[in-house]
Protein backbone atom coordinates (compact mmCIF):
# COMPACT_ATOMS: atom_id res chain seq x y z
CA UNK A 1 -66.82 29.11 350.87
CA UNK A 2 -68.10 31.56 353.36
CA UNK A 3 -65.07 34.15 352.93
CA UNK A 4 -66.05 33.98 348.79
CA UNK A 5 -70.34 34.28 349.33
CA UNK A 6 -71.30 34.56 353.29
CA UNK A 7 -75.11 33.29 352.64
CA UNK A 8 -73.30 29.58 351.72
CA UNK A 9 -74.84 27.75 354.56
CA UNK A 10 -73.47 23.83 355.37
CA UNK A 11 -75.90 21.45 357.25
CA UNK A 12 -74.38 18.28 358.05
CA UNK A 13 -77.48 16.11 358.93
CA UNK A 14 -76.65 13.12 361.21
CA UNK A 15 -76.36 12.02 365.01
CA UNK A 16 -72.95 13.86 365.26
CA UNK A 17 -70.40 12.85 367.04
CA UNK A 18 -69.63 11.28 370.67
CA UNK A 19 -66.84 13.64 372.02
CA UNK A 20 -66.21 11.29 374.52
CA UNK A 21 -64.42 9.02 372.15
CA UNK A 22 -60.75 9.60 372.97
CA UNK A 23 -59.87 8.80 369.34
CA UNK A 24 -61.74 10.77 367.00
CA UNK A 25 -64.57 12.34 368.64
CA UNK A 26 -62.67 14.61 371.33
CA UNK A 27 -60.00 15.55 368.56
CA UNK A 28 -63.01 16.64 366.01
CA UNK A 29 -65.32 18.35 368.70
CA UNK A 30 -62.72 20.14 369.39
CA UNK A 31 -61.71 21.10 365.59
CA UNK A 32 -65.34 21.72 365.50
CA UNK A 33 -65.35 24.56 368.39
CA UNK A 34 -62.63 26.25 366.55
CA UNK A 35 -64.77 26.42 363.31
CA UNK A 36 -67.56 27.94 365.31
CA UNK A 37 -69.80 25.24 364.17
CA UNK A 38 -73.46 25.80 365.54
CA UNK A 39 -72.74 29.39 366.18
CA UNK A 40 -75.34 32.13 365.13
CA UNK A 41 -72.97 34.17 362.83
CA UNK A 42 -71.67 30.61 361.36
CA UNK A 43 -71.94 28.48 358.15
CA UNK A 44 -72.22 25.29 359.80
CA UNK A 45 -74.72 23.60 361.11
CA UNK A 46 -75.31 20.22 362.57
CA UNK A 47 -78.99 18.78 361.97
CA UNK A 48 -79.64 15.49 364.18
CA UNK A 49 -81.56 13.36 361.43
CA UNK A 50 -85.24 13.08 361.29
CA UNK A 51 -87.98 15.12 360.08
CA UNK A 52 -86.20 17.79 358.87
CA UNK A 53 -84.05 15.99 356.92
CA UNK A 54 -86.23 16.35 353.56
CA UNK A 55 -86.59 19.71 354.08
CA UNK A 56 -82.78 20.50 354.10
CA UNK A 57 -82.25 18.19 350.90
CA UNK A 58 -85.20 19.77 348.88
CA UNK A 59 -83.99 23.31 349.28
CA UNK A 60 -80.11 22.69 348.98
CA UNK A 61 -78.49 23.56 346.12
CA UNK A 62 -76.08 20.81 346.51
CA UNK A 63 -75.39 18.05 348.10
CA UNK A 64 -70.95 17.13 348.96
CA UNK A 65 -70.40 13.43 349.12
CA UNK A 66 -67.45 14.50 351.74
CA UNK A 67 -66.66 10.26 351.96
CA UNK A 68 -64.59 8.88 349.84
CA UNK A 69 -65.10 5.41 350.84
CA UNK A 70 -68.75 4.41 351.04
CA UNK A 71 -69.18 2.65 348.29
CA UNK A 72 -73.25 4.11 347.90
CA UNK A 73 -74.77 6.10 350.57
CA UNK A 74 -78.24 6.28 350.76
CA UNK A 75 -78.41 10.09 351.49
CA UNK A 76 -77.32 10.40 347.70
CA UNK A 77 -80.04 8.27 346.26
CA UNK A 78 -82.56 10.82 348.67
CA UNK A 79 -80.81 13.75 347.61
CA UNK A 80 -81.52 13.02 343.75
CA UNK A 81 -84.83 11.91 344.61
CA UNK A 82 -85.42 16.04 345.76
CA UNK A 83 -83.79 17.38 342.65
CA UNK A 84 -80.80 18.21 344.46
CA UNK A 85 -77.15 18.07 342.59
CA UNK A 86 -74.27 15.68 344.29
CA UNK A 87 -70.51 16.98 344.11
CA UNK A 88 -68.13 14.16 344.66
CA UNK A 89 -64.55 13.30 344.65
CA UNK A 90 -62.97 11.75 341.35
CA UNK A 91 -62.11 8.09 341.91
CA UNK A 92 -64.19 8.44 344.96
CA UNK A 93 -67.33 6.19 346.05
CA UNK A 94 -69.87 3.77 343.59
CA UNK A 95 -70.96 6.97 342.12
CA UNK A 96 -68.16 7.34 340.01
CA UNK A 97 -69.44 5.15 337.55
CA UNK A 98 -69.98 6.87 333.96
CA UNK A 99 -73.73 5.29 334.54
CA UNK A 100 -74.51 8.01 337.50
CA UNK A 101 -71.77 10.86 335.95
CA UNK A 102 -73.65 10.59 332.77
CA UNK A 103 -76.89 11.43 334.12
CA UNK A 104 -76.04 15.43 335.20
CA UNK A 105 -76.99 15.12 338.28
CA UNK A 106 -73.03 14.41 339.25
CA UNK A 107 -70.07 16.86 339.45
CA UNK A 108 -66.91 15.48 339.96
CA UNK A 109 -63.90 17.27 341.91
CA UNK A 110 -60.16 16.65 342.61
CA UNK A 111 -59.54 15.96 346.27
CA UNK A 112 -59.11 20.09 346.85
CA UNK A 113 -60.64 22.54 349.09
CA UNK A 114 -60.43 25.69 346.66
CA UNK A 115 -61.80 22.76 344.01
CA UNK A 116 -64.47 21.68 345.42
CA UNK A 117 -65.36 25.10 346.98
CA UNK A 118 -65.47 26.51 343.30
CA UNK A 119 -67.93 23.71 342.04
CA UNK A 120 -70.21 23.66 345.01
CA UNK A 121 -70.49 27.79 344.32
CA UNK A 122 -70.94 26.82 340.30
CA UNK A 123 -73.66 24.60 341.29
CA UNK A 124 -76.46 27.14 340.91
CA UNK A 125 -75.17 28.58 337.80
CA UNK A 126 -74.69 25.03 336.01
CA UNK A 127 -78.41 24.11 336.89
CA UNK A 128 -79.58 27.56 335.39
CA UNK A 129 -77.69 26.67 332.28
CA UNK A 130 -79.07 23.83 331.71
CA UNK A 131 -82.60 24.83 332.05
CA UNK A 132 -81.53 27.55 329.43
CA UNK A 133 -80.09 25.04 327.12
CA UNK A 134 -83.87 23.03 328.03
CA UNK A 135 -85.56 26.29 326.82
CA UNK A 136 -83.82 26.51 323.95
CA UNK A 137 -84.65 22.65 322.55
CA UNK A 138 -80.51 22.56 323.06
């Protein structure tokens, strides 16, 4: 995303990650590094969670479910409580039920980087659309 549009900006908001765990944590602090995570000039950020949380969901323009195996995450339900969009992975997670997908709020994706990296960039563009279909009495 950040070779297509360099203002796309990632926050990953959690605790992050212990990189003293020999099994995953060293291996992805490491992968991490590489991607110059944290860095000034970067497009990735990690946020600990807490207050600013809110403030990153309100002003996102979308919101990746990256897990494809939590069934419902509550960082969804707060993300469409601020208005913001959710891109997810077909067959992936609870929210793949036509119940959510019907709403609008949802944008499903095949399990693809240049995929997903197209419909988080659309994101924006489908939102204006529909408040010009809105206008319109559409």
């Amino acid at each position: 995303a950040r070779h297509r549009d360099p203002d796309t900006i990632f926050v990953w908001v959690g605790d992050g990650l212990n990189p003293e765990d020999t099994r995953f944590g060293t291996w992805m602090t490491y992968h991490l590094g590489q991607a110059g995570v944290d860095e000034p000039d970067g497009n990735l950020y990690f946020l600990p969670a807490g207050d600013h949380y809110a403030d990153v969901v309100t002003a996102a323009d979308a919101m990746l479910l990256s897990s494809r195996l939590d069934p419902l995450p509550k960082v969804v339900f707060d993300a469409l409580e601020a208005g913001c969009r959710i891109v997810l992975f077909e067959g992936a997670s609870g929210f793949n039920d036509p119940a959510y997908l019907d709403s609008g709020h949802f944008h499903r994706v095949e399990y693809d980087v240049e995929t997903t990296v197209a419909k988080i960039r659309a994101v924006p563009d489908l939102i204006n659309a529909l408040g010009d279909r809105l206008r319109e009495g559409v």
